[in-house]
Protein backbone atom coordinates (compact mmCIF):
# COMPACT_ATOMS: atom_id res chain seq x y z
CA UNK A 1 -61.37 12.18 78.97
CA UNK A 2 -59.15 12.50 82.06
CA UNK A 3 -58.42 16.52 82.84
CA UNK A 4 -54.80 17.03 82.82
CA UNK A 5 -52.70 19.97 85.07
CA UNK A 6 -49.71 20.84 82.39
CA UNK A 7 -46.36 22.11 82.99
CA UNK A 8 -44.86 25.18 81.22
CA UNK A 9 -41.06 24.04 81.43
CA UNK A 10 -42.02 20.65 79.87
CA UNK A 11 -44.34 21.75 77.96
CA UNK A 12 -42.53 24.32 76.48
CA UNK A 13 -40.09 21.31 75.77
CA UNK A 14 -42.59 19.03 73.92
CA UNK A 15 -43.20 16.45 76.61
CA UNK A 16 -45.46 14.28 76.67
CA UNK A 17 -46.87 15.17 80.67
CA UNK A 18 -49.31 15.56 83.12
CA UNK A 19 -50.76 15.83 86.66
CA UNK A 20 -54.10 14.39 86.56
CA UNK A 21 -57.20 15.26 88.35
CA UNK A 22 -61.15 14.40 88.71
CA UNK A 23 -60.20 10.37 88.27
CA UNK A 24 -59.10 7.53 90.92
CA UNK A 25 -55.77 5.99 90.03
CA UNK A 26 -55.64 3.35 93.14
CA UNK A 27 -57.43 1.49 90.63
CA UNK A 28 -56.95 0.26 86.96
CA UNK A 29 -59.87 2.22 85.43
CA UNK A 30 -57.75 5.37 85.65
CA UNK A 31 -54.86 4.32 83.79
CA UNK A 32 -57.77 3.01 80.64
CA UNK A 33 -59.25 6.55 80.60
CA UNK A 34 -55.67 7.88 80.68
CA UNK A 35 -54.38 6.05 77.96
CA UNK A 36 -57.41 6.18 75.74
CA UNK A 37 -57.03 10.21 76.87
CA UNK A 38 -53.24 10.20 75.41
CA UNK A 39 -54.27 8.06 72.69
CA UNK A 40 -50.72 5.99 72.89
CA UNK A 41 -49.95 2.56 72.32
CA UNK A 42 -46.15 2.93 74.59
CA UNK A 43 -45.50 0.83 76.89
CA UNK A 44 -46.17 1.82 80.81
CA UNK A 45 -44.17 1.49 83.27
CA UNK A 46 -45.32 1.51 87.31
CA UNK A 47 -43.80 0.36 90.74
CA UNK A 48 -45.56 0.10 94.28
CA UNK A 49 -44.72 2.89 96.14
CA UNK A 50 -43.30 2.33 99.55
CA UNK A 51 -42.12 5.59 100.87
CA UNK A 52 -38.76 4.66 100.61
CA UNK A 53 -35.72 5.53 98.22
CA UNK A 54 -35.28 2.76 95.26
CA UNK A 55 -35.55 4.01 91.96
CA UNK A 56 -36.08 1.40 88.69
CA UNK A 57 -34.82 2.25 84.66
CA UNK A 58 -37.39 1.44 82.14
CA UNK A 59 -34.67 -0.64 80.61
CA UNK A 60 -34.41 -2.96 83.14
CA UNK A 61 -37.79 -3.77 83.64
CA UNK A 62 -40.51 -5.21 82.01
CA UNK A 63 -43.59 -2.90 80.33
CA UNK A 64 -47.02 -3.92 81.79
CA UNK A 65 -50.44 -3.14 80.27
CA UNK A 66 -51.64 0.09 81.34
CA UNK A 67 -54.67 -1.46 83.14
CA UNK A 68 -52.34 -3.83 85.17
CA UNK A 69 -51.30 -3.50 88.87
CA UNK A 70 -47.47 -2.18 89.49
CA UNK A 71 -45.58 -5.44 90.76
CA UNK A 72 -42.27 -3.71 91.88
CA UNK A 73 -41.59 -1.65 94.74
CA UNK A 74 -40.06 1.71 94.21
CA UNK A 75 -40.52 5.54 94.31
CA UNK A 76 -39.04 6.72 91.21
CA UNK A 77 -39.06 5.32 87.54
CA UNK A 78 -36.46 6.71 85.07
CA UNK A 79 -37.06 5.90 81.48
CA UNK A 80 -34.31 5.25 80.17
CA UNK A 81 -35.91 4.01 77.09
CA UNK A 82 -39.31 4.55 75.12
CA UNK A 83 -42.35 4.40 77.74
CA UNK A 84 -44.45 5.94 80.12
CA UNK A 85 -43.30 6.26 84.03
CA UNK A 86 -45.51 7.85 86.82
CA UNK A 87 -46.06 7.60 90.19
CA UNK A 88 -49.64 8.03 92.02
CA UNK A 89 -50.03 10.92 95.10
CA UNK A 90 -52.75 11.64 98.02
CA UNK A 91 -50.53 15.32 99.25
CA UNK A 92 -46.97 13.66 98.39
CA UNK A 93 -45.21 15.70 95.73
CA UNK A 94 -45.53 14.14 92.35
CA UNK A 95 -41.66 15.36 90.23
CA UNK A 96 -41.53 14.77 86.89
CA UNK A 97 -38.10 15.21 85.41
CA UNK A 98 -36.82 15.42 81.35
CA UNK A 99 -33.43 15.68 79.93
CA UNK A 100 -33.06 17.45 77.10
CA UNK A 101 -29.85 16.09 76.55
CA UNK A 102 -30.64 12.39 76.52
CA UNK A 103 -34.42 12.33 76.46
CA UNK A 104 -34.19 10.46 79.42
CA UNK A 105 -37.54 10.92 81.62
CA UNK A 106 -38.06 10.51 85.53
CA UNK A 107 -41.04 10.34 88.04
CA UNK A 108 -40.53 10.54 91.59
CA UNK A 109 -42.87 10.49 94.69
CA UNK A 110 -41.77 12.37 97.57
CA UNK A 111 -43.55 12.27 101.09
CA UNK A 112 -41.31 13.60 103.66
CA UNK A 113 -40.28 10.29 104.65
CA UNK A 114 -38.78 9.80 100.95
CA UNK A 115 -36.98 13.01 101.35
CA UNK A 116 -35.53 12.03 104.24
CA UNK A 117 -34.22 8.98 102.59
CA UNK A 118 -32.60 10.55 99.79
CA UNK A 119 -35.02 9.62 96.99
CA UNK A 120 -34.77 13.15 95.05
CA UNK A 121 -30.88 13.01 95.24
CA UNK A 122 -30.88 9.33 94.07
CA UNK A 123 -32.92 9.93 91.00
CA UNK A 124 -31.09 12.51 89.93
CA UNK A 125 -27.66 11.09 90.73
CA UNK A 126 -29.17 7.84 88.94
CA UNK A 127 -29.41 10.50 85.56
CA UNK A 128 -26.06 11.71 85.69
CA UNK A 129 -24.73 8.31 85.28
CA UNK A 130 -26.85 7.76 82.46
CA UNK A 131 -25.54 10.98 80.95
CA UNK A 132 -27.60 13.63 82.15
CA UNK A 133 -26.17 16.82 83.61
CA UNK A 134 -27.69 19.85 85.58
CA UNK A 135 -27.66 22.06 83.10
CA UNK A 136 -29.98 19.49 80.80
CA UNK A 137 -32.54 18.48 83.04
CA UNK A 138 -35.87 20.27 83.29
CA UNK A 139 -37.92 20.01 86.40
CA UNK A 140 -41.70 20.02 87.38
CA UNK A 141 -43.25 19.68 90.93
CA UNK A 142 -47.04 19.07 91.16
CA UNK A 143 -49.76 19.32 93.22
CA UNK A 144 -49.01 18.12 96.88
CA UNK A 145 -49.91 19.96 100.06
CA UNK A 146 -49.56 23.46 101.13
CA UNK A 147 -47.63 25.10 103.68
CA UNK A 148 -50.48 26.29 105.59
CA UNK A 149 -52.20 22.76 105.32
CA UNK A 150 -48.97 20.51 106.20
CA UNK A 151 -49.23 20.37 110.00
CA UNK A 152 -46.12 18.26 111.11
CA UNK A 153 -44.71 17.22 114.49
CA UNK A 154 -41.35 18.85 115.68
CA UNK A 155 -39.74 15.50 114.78
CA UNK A 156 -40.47 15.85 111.46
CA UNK A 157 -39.85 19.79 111.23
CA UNK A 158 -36.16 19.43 112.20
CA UNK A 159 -35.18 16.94 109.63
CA UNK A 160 -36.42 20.49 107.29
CA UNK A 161 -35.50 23.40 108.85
CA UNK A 162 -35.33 25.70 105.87
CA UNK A 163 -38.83 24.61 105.39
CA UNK A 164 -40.46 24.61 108.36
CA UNK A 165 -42.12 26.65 110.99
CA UNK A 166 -43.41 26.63 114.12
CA UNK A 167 -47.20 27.01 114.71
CA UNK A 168 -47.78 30.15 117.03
CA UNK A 169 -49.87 29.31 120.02
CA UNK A 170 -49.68 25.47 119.17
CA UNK A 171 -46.39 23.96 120.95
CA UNK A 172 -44.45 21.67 118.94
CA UNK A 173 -46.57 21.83 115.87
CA UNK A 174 -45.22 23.45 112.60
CA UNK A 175 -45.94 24.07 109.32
CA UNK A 176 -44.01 22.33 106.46
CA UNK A 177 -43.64 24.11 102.96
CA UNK A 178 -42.84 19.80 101.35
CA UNK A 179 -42.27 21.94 97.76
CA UNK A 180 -39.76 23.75 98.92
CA UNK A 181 -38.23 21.19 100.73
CA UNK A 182 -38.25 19.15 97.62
CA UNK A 183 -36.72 22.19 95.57
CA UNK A 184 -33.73 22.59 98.14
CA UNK A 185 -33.23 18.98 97.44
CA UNK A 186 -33.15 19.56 93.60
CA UNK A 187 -30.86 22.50 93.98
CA UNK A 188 -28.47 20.07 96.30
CA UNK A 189 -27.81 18.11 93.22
CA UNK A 190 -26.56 20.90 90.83
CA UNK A 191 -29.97 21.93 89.51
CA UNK A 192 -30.92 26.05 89.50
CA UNK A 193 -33.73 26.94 90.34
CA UNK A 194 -34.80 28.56 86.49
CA UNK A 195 -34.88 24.54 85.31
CA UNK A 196 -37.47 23.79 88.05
CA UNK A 197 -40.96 24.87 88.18
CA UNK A 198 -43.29 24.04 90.92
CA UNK A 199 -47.02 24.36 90.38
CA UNK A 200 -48.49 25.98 93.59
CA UNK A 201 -52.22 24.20 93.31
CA UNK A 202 -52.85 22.14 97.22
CA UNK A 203 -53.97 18.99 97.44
CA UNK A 204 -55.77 19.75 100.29
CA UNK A 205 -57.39 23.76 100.02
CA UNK A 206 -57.14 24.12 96.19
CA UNK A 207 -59.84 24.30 94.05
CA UNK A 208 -58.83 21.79 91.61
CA UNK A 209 -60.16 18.00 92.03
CA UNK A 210 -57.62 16.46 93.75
CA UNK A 211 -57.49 13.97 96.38
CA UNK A 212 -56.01 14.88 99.62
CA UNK A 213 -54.62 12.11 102.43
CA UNK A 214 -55.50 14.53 104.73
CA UNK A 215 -59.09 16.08 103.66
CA UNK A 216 -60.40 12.61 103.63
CA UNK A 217 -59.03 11.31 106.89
CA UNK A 218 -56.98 8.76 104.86
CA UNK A 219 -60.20 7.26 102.79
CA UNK A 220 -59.17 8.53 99.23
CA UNK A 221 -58.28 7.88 96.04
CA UNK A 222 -55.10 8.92 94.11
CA UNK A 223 -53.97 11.53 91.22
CA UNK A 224 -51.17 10.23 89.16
CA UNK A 225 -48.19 12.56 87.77
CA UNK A 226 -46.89 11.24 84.59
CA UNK A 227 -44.37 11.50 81.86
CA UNK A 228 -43.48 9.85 78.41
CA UNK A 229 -41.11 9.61 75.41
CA UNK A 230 -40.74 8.08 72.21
């Protein structure tokens, strides 16, 4: 069985969702012992993430047996029709998204280099034109890394300056809160802040089993954030 972190705000919706931890999802074994887990026969639905900000419907792509490799590149998946869409994270932010007005579902990886890009703002953008509005949409952010564990570069601080602070005693280091930047990015598209729920567990200092970029030195495996409909 694969141990699942849950959501309240989707759960309390009836969603089908998850954060996983304690299993490797860089390979194919993960997404057997998820599936046997769920117990589902739906069709998945996965992309190669590339840091970046393209974001695929379900509906225009074609399912793929849960134990096959992602072919597409992308970092966020809306299902826009029946299916499973998640994205795999190492201290990224892993954003699952559900409409309660369509049914619509989203995934979303978001490193600060896909903030920076846009990809929160295109997903959700992406949604509205399918009929979602701010006022339907439910949000959870998962596990990525802390504040006090996200050591950045001034470079990277300034593009997040409502997020970030300096380091004292450490010149042009600073710490970067990448939930909160990811909030202020929800809120930019319309979204308050009582649809969006961010679970405070670190990637890197928490005590749940999660793989951390960072702890390992870049040598890990990955969690994968997930969410379904009918």
């Amino acid at each position: 069985m694969v141990e699942i972190i849950k959501s309240k705000i989707l759960s309390d919706a009836g969603v089908v969702h998850g954060f996983t931890e304690g299993i490797d999802f860089s390979s194919e074994e993960g997404f057997d012992a998820l599936q046997r887990t769920l117990d589902t026969s739906v069709p998945m639905f996965k992309v190669m993430q590339v840091h970046g900000n393209t974001v695929c419907l379900t509906s225009e792509m074609s399912p793929l047996p849960w134990s096959e490799p992602a072919k597409e590149e992308a970092d966020a998946l809306i299902g826009d029709s029946a299916g499973c869409v998640g994205v795999v994270t190492a201290d990224c932010a892993p954003i699952l998204l559900y409409c309660q007005q369509t049914g619509m579902t989203a995934a979303i990886h978001a490193g600060w280099k896909g903030l920076k890009k846009g990809i929160v703002g295109s997903t959700v953008k992406a949604m509205f034109q399918k009929g979602a509005t701010a006022t339907s949409i439910l949000c959870a952010i998962g596990p990525c890394i802390c504040f006090n564990c996200y050591d950045v570069g001034e470079d990277v601080a300034s593009l997040f300056p409502e997020s970030s602070d300096p380091i004292a005693g450490a010149e042009g280091h600073y710490l970067l809160d990448l939930a909160q930047a990811v909030e202020v990015s929800l809120i930019g598209t319309g979204l308050s802040t009582a649809r969006i729920e961010r679970i405070d567990i670190c990637t890197k200092c928490g005590s749940h089993d999660l793989y951390s970029y960072r702890k390992s030195g870049g040598d890990c495996g990955r969690q994968y954030a997930f969410i379904c409909r009918d």
